[in-house]
PDB file of N, CA and C in Angstrom:
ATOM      1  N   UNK A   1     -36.901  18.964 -23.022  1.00  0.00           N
ATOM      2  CA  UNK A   1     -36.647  20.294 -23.494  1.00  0.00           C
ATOM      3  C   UNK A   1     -35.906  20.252 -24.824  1.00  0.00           C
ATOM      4  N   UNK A   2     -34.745  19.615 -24.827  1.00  0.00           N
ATOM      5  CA  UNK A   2     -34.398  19.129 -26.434  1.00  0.00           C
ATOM      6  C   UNK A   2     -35.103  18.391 -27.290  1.00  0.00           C
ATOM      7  N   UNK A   3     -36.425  17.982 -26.837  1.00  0.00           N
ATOM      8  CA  UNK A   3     -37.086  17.368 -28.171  1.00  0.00           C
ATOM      9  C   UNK A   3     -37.628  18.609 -28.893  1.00  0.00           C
ATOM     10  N   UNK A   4     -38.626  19.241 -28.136  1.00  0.00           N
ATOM     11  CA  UNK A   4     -38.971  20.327 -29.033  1.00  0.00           C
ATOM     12  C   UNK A   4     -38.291  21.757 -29.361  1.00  0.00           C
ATOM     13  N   UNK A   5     -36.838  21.649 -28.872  1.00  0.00           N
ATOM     14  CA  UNK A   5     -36.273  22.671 -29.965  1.00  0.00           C
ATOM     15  C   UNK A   5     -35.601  21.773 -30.911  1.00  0.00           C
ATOM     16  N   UNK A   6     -35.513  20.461 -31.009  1.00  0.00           N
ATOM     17  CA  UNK A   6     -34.818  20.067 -32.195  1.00  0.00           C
ATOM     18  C   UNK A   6     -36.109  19.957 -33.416  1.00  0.00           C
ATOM     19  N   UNK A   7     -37.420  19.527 -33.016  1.00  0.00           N
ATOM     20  CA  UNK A   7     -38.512  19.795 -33.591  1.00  0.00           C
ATOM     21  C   UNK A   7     -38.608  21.731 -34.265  1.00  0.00           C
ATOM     22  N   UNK A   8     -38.196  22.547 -33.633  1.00  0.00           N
ATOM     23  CA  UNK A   8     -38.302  23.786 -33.954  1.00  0.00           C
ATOM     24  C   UNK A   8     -37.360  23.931 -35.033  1.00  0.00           C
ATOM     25  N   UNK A   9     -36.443  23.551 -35.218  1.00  0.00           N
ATOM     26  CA  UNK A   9     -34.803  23.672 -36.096  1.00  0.00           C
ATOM     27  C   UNK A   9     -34.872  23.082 -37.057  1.00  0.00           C
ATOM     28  N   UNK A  10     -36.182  21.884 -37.288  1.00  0.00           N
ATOM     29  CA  UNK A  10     -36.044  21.309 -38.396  1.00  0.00           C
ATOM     30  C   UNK A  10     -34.730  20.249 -38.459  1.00  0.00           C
ATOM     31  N   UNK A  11     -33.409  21.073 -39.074  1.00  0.00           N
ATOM     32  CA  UNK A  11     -32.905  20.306 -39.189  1.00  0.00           C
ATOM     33  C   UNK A  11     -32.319  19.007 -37.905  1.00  0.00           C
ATOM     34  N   UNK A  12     -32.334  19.376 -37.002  1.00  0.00           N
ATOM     35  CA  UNK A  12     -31.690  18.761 -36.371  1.00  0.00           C
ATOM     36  C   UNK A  12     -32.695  17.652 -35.271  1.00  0.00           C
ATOM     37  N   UNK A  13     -33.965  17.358 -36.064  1.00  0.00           N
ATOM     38  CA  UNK A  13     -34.756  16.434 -35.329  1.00  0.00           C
ATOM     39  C   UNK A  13     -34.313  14.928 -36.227  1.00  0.00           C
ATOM     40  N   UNK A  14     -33.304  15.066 -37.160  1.00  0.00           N
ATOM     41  CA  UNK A  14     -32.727  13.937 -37.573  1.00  0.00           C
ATOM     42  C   UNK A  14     -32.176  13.264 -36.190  1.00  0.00           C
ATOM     43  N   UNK A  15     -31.091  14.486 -35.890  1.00  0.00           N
ATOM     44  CA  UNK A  15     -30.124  13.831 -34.831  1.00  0.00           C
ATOM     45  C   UNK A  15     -31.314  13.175 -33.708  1.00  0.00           C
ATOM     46  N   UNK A  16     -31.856  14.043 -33.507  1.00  0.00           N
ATOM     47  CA  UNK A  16     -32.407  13.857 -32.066  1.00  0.00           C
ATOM     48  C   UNK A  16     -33.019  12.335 -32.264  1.00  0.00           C
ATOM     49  N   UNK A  17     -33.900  11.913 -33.452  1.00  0.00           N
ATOM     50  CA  UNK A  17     -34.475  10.768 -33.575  1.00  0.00           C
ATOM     51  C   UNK A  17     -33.424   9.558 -33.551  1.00  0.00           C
ATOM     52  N   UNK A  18     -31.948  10.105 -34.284  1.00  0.00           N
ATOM     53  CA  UNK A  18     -31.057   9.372 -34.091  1.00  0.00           C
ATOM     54  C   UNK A  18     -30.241   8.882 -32.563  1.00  0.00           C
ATOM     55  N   UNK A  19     -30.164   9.832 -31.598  1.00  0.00           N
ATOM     56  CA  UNK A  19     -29.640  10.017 -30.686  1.00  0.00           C
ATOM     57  C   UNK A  19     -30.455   9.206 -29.310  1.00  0.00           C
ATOM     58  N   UNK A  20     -32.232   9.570 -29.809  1.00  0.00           N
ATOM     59  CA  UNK A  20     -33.003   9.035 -29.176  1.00  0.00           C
ATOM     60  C   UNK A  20     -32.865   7.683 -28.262  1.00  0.00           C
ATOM     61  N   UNK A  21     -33.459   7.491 -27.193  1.00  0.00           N
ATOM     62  CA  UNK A  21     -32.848   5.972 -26.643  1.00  0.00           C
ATOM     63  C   UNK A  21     -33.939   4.891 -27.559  1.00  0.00           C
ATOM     64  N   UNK A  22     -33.562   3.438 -28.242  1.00  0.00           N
ATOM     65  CA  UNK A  22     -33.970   3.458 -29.229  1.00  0.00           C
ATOM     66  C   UNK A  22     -33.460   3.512 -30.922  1.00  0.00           C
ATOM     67  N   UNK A  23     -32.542   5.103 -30.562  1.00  0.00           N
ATOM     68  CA  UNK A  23     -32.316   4.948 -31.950  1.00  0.00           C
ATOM     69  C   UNK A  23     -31.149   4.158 -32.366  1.00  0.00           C
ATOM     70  N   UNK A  24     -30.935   4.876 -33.885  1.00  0.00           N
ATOM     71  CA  UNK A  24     -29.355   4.071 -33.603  1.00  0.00           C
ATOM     72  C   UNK A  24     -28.092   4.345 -33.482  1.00  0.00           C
ATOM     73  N   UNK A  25     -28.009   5.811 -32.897  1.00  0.00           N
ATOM     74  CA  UNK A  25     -26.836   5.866 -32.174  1.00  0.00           C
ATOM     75  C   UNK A  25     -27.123   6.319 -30.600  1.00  0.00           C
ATOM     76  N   UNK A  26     -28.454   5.997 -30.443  1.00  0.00           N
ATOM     77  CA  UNK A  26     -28.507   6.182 -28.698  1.00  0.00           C
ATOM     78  C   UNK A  26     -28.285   4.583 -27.912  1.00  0.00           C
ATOM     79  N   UNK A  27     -28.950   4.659 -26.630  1.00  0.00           N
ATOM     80  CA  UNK A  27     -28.600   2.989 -26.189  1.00  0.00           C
ATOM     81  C   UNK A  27     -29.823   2.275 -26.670  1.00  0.00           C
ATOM     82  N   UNK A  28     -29.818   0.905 -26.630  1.00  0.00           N
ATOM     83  CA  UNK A  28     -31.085   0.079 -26.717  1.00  0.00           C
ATOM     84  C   UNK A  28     -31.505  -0.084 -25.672  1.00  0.00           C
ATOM     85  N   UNK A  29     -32.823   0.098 -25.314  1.00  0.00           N
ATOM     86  CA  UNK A  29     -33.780   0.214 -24.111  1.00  0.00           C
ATOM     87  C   UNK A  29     -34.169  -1.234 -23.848  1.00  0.00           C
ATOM     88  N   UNK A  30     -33.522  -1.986 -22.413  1.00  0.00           N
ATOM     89  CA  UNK A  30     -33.502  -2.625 -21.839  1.00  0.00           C
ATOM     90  C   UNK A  30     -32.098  -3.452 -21.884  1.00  0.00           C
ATOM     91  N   UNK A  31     -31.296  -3.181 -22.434  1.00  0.00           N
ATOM     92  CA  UNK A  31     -29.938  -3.498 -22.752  1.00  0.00           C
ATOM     93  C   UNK A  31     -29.163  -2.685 -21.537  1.00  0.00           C
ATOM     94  N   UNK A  32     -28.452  -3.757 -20.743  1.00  0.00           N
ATOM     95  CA  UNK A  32     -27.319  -3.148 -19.434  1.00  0.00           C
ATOM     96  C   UNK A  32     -25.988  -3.170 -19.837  1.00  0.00           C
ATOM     97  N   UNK A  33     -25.162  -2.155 -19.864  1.00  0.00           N
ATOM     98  CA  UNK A  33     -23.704  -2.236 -20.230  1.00  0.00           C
ATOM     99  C   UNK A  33     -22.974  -2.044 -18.963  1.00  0.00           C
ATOM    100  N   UNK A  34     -23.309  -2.615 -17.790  1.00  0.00           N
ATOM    101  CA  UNK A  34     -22.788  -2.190 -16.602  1.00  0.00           C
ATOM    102  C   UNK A  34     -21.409  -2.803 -16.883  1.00  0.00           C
ATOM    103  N   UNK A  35     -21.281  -4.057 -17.181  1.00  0.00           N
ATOM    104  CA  UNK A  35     -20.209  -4.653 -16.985  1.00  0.00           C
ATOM    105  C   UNK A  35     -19.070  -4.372 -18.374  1.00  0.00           C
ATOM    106  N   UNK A  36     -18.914  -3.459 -19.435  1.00  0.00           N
ATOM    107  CA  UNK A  36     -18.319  -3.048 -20.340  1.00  0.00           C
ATOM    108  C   UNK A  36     -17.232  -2.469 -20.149  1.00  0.00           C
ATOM    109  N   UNK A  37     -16.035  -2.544 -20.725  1.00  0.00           N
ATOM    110  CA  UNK A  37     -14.994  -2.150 -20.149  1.00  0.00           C
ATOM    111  C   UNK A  37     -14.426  -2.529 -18.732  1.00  0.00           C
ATOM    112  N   UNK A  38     -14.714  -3.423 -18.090  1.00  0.00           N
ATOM    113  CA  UNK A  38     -13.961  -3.596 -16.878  1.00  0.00           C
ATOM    114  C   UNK A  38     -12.829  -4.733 -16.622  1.00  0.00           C
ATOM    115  N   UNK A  39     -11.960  -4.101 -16.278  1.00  0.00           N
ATOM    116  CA  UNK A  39     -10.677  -4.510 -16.852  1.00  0.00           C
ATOM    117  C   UNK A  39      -9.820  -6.028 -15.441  1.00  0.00           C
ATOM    118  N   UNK A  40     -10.915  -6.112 -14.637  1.00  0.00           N
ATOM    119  CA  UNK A  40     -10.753  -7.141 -13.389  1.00  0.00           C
ATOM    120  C   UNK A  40     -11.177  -8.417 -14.051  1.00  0.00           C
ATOM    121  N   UNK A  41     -10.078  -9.778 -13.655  1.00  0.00           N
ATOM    122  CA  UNK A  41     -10.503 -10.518 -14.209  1.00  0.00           C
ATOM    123  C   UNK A  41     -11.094 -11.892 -12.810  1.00  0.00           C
ATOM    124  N   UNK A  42     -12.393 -11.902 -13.058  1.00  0.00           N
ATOM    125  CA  UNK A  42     -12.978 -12.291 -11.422  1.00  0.00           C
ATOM    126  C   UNK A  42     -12.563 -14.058 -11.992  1.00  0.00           C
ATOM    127  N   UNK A  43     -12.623 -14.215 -10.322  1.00  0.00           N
ATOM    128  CA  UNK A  43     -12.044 -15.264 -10.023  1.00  0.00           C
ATOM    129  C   UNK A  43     -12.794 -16.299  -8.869  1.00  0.00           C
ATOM    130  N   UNK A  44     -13.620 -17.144  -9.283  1.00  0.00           N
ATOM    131  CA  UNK A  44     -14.463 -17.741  -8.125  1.00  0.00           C
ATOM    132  C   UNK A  44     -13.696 -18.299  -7.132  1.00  0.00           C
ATOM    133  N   UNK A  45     -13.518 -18.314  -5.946  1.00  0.00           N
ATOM    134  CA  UNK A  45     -13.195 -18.996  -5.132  1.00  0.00           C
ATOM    135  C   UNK A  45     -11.272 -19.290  -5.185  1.00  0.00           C
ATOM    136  N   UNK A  46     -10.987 -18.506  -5.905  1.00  0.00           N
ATOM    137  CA  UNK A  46      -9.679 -18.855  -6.138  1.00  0.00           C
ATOM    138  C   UNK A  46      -8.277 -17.819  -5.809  1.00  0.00           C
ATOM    139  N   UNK A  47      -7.436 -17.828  -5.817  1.00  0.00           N
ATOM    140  CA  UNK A  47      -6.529 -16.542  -4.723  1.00  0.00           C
ATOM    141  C   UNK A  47      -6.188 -15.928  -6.262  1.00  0.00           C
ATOM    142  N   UNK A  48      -6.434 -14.433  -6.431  1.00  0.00           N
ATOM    143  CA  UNK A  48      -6.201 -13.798  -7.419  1.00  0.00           C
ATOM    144  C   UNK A  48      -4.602 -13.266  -7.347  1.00  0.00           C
ATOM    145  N   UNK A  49      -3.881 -13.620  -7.977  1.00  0.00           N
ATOM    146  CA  UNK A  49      -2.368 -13.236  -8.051  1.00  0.00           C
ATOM    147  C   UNK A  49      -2.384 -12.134  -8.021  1.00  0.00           C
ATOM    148  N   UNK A  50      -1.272 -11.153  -7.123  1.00  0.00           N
ATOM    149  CA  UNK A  50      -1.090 -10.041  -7.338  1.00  0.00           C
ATOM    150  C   UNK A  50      -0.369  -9.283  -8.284  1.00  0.00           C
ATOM    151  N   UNK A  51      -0.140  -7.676  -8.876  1.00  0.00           N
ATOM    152  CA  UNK A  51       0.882  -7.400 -10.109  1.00  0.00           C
ATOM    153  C   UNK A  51       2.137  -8.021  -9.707  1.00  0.00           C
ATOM    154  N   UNK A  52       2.856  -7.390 -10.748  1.00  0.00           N
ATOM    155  CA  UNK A  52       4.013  -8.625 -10.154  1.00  0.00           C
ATOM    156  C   UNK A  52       4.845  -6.942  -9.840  1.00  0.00           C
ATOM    157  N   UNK A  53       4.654  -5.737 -10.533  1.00  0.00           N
ATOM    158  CA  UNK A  53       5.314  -4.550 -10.369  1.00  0.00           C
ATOM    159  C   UNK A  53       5.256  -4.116  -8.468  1.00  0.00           C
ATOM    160  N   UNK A  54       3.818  -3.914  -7.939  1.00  0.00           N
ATOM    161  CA  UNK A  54       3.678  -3.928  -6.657  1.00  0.00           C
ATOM    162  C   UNK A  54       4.784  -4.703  -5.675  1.00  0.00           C
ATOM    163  N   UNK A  55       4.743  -5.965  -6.477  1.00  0.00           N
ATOM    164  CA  UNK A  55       5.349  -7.267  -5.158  1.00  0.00           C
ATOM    165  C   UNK A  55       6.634  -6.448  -5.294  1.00  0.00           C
ATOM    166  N   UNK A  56       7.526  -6.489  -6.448  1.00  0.00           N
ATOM    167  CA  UNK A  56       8.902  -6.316  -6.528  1.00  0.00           C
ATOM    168  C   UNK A  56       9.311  -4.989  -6.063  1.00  0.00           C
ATOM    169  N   UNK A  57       8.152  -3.758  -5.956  1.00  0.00           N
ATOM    170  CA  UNK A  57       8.509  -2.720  -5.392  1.00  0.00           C
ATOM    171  C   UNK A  57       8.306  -2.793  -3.556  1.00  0.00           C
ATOM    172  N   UNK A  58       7.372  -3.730  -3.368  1.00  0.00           N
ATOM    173  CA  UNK A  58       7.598  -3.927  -2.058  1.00  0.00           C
ATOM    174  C   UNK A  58       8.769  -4.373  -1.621  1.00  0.00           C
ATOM    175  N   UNK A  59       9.359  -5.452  -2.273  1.00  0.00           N
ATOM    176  CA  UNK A  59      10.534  -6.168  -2.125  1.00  0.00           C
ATOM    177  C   UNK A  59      11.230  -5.075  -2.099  1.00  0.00           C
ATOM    178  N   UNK A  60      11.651  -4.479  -2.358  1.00  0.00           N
ATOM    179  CA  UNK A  60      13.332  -3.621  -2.746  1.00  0.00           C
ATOM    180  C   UNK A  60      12.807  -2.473  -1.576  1.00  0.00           C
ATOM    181  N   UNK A  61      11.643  -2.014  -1.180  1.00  0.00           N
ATOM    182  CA  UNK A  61      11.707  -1.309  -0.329  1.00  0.00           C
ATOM    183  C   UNK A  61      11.480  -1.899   1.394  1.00  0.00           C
ATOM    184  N   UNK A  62      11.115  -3.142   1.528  1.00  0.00           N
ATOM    185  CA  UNK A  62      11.289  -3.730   2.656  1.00  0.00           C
ATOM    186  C   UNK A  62      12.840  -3.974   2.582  1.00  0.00           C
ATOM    187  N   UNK A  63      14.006  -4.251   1.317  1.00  0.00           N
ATOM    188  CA  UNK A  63      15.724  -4.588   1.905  1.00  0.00           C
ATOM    189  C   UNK A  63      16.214  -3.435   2.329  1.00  0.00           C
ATOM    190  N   UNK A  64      15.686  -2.302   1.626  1.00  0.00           N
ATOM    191  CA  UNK A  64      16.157  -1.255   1.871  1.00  0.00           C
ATOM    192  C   UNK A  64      15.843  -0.829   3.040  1.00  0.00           C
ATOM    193  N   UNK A  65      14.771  -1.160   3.477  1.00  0.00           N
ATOM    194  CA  UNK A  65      14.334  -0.538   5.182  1.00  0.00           C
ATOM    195  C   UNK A  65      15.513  -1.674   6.076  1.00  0.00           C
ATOM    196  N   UNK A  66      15.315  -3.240   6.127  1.00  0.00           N
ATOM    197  CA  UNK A  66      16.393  -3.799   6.799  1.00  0.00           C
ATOM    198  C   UNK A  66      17.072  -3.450   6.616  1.00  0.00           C
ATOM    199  N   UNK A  67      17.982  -3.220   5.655  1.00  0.00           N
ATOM    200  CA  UNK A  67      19.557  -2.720   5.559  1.00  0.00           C
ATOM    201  C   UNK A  67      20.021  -1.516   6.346  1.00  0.00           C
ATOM    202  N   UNK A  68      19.252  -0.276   6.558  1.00  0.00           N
ATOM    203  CA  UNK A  68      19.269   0.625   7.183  1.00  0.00           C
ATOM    204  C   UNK A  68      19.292   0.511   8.520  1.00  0.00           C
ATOM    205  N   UNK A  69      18.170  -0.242   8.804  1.00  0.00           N
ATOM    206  CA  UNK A  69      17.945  -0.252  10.630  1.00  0.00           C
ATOM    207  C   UNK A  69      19.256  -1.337  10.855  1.00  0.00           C
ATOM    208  N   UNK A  70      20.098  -2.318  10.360  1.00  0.00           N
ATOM    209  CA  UNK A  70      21.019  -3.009  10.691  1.00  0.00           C
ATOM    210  C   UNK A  70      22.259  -2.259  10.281  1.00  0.00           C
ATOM    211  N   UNK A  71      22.193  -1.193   9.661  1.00  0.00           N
ATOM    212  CA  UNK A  71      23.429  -0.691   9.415  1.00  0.00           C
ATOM    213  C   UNK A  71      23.692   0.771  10.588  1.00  0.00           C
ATOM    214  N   UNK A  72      22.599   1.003  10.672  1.00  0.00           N
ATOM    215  CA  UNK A  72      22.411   2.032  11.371  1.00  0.00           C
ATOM    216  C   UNK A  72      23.020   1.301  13.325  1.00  0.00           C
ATOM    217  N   UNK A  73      22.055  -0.065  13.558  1.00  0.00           N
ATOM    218  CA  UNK A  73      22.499  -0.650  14.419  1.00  0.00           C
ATOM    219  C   UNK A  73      23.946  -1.258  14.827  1.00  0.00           C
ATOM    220  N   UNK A  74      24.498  -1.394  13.669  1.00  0.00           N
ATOM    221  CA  UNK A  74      25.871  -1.964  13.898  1.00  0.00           C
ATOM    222  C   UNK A  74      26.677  -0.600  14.043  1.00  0.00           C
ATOM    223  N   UNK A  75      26.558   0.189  13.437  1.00  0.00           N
ATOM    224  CA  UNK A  75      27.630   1.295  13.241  1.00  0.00           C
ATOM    225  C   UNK A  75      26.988   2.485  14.250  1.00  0.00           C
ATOM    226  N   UNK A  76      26.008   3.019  15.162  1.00  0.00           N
ATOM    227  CA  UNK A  76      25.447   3.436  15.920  1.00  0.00           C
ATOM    228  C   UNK A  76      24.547   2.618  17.072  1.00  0.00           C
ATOM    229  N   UNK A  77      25.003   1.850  17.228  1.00  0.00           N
ATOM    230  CA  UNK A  77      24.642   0.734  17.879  1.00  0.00           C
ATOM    231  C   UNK A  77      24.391   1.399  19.745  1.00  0.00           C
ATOM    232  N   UNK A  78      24.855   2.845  19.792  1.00  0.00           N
ATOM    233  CA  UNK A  78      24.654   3.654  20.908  1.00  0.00           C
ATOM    234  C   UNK A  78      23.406   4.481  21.206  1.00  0.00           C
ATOM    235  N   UNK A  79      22.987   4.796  19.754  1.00  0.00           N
ATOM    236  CA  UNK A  79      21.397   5.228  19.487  1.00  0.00           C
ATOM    237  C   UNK A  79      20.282   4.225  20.032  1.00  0.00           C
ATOM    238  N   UNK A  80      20.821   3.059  19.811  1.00  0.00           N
ATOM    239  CA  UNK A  80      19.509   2.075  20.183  1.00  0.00           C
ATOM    240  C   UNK A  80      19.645   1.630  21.774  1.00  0.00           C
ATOM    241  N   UNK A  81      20.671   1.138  22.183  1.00  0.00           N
ATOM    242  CA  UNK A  81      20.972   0.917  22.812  1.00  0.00           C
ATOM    243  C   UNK A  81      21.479   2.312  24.892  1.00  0.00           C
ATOM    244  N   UNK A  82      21.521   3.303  24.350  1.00  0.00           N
ATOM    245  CA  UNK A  82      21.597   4.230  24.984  1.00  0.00           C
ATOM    246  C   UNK A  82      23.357   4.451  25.594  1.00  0.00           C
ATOM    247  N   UNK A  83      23.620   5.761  25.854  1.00  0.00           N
ATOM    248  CA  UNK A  83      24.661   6.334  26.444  1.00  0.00           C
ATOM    249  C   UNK A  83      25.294   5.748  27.339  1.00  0.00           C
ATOM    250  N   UNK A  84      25.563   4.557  28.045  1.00  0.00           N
ATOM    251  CA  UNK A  84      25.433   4.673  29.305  1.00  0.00           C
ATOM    252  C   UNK A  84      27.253   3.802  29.676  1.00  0.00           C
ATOM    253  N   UNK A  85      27.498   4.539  30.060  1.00  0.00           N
ATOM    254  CA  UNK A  85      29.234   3.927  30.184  1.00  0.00           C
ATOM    255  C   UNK A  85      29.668   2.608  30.849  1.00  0.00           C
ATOM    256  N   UNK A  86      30.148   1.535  30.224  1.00  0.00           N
ATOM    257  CA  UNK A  86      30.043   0.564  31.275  1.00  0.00           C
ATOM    258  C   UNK A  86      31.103   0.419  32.807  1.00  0.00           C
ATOM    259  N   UNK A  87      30.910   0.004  33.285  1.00  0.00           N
ATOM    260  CA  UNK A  87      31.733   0.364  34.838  1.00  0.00           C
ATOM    261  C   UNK A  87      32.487  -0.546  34.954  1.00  0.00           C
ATOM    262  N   UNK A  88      33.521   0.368  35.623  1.00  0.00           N
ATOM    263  CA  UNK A  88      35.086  -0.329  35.141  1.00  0.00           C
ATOM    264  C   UNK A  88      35.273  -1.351  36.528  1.00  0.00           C
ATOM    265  N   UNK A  89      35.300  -2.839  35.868  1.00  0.00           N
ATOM    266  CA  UNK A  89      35.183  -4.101  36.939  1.00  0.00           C
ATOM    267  C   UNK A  89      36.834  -4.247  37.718  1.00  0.00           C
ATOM    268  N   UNK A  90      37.526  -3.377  37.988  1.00  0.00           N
ATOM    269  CA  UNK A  90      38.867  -3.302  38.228  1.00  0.00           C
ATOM    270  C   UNK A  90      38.492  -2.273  39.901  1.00  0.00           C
ATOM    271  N   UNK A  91      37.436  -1.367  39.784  1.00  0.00           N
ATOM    272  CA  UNK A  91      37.010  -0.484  41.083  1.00  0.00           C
ATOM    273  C   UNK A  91      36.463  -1.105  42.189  1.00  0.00           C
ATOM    274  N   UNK A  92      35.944  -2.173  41.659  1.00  0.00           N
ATOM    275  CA  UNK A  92      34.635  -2.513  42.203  1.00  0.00           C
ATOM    276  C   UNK A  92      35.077  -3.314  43.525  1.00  0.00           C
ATOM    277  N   UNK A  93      35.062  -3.221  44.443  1.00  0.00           N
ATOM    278  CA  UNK A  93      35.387  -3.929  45.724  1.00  0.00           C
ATOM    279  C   UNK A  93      34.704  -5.665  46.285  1.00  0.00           C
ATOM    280  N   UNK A  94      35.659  -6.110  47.185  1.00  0.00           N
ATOM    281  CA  UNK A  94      34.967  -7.592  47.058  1.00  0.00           C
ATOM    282  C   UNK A  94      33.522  -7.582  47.922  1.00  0.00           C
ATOM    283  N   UNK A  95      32.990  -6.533  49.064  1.00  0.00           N
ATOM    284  CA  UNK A  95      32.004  -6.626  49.246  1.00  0.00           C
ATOM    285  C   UNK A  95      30.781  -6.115  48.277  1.00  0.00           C
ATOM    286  N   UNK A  96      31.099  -5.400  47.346  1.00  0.00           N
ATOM    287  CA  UNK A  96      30.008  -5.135  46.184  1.00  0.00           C
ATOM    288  C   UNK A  96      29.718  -6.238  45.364  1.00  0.00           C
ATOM    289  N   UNK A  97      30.841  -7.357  45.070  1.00  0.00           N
ATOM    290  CA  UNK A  97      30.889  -8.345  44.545  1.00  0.00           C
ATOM    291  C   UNK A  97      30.267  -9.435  45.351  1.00  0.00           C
ATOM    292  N   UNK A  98      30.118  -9.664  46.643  1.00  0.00           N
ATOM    293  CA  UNK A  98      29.823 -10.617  47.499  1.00  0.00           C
ATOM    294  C   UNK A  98      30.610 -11.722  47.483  1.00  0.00           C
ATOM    295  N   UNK A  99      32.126 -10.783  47.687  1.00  0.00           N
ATOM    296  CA  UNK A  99      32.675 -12.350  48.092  1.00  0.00           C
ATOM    297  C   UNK A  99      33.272 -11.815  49.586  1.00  0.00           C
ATOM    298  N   UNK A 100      33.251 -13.398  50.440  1.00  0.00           N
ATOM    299  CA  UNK A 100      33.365 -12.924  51.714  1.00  0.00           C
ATOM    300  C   UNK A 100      34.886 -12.454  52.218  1.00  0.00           C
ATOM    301  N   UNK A 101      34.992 -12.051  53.087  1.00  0.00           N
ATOM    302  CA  UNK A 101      36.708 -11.759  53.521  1.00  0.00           C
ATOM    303  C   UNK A 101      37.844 -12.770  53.730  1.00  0.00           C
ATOM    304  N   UNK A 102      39.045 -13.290  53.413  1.00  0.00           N
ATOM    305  CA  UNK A 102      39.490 -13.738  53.024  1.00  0.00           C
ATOM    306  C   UNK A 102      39.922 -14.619  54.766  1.00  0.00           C
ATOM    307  N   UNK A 103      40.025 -13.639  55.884  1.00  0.00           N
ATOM    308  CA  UNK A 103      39.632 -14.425  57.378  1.00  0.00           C
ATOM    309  C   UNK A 103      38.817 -14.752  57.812  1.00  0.00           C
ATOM    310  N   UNK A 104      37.770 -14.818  57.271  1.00  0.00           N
ATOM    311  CA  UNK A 104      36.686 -15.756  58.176  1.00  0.00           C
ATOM    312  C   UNK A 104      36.520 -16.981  57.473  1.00  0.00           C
ATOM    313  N   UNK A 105      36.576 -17.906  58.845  1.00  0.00           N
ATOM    314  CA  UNK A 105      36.065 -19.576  58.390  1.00  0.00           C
ATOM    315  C   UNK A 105      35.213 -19.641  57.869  1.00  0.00           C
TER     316      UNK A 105
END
């Protein structure tokens, strides 16, 4: 549809011949630019290093997660552990303990 209105305009069947695939500011016909601009640098068989920005932001946010759950644990150490009162070993009688009575052989 743009060939023949640039044919109608006269002027502008320059561009079009120019633009054309072929010409010389369109692509060259049979020429692949798939791989142009791509900014990965491949690596056969070999372990591709990671950024180094990623690693170090992982780092500082994995101390920061330990530091929390151990600070949180030492100083609330009742949250993890639960409510539960320990029982006072001064009540506790010698048959709860299983020791036998102090008269029998």
């Amino acid at each position: 549809m743009a060939g023949p209105l640039c044919r109608v305009t006269g002027g502008l069947s320059l561009v079009a011949r120019l633009v054309r695939a072929g010409g010389k500011l369109g692509p060259s016909p049979g020429v692949r630019r798939a791989s142009e601009g791509a900014h990965v640098d491949t690596h056969y068989r070999q372990f591709v290093p990671p950024p180094q920005y990623p690693v170090i932001v992982s780092e500082v946010v994995t101390g920061l997660m330990w530091f929390w759950i151990l600070w949180r644990f030492w100083h609330d150490s009742d949250e993890v552990l639960g409510h539960f009162p320990y029982p006072d070993p001064s009540t506790w009688t010698d048959e709860e303990l299983g020791i036998p009575p102090d008269d029998v052989e």
